[in-house]
Protein backbone atom coordinates (compact mmCIF):
# COMPACT_ATOMS: atom_id res chain seq x y z
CA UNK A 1 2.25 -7.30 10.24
CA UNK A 2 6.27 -7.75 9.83
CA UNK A 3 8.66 -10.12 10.14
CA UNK A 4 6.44 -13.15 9.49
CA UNK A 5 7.52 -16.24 7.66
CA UNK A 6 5.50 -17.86 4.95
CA UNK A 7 5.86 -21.17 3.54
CA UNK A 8 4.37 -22.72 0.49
CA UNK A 9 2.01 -25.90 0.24
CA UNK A 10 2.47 -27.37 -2.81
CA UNK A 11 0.25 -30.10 -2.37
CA UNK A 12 -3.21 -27.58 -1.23
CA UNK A 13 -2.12 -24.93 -2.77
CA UNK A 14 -1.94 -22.29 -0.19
CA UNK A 15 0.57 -19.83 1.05
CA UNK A 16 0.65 -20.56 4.81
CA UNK A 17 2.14 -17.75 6.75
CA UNK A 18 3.33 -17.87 10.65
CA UNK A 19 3.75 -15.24 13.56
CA UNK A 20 5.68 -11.87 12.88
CA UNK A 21 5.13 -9.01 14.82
CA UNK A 22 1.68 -7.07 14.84
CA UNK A 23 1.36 -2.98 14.37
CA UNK A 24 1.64 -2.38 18.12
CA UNK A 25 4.80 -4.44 17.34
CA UNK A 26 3.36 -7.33 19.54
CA UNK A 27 5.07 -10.84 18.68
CA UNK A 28 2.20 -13.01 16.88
CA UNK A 29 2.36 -16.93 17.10
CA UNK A 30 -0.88 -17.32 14.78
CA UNK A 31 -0.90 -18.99 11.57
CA UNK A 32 -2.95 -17.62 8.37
CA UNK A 33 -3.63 -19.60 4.99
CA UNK A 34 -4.40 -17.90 1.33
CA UNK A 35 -5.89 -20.64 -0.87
CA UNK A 36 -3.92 -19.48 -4.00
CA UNK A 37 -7.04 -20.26 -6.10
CA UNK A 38 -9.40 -18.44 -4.53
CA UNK A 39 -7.42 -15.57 -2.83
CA UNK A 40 -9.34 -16.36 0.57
CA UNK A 41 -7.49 -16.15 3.49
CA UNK A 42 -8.53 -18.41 6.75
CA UNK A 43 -7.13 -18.72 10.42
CA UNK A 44 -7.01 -22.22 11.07
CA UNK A 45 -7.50 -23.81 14.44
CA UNK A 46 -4.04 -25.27 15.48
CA UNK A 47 -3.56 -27.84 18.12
CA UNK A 48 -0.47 -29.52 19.79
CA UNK A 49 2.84 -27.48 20.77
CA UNK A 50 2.06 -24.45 19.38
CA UNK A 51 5.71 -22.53 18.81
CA UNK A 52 6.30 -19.13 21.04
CA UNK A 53 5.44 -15.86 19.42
CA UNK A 54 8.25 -14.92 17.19
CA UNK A 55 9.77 -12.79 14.30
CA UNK A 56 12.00 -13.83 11.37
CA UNK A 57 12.24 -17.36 11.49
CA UNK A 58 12.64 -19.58 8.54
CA UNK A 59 9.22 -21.70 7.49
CA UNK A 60 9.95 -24.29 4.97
CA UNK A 61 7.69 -27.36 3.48
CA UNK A 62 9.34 -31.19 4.70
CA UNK A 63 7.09 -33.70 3.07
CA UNK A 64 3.90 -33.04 0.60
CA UNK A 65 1.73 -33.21 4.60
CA UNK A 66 4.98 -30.85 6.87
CA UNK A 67 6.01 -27.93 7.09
CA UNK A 68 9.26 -27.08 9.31
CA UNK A 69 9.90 -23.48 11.60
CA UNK A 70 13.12 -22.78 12.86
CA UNK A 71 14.41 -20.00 14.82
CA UNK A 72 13.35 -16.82 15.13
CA UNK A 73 13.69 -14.49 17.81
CA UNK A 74 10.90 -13.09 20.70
CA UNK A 75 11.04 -11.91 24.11
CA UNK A 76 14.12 -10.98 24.84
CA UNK A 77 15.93 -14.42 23.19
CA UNK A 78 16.79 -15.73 20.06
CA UNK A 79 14.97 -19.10 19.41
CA UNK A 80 17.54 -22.68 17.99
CA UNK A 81 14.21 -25.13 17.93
CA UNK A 82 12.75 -27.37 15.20
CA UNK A 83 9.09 -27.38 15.35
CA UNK A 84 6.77 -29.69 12.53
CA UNK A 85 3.11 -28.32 11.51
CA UNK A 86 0.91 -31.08 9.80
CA UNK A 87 -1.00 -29.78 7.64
CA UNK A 88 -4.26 -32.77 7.26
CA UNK A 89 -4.44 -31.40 11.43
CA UNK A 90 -2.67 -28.26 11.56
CA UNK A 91 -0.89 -29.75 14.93
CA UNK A 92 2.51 -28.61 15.87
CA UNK A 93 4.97 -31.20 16.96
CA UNK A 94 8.34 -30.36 18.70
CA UNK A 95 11.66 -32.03 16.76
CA UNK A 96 11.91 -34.04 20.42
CA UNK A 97 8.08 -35.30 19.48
CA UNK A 98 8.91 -37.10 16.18
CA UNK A 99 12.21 -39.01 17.78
């Protein structure tokens, strides 16, 4: 895996890390969490408007419960959305969603 972006919850303690691009350099649009404790990594189940599969985008933490993607690029475009993961639900919400 490349060009992934990985954020950092502060309030669970895990590294959560988004899409990239696989070894058969297929775009990914999956999310993965280490618990920093333990070192275990999980694939949680995400619901809501899951982003596009995507490279290099910026993943950043909002509020102690949000984290916040932006950009990016995947086929054939380069990506200029918002999109909001809550982490209680790991459910995506577009920036449109939370207006």
């Amino acid at each position: 895996r490349d060009g992934h972006c990985a954020a950092y919850d502060e309030q669970r303690k895990q590294l959560v890390v988004f899409g990239g691009r696989s070894a058969d350099k297929k775009r990914l649009n999956d999310l993965h969490v280490l618990d920093v404790k333990t070192l275990a990594w999980r694939r949680p189940n995400m619901d809501g408007n899951i982003p596009l599969p995507r490279e290099q985008a910026s993943f950043t933490p909002v509020t102690s419960s949000t984290l916040c993607l932006f950009g990016g690029h995947g086929s054939g475009q380069r990506f200029n959305d918002l999109h909001y993961l809550d982490m209680e639900t790991y459910t995506w919400m577009r920036s449109a969603e939370l207006a």
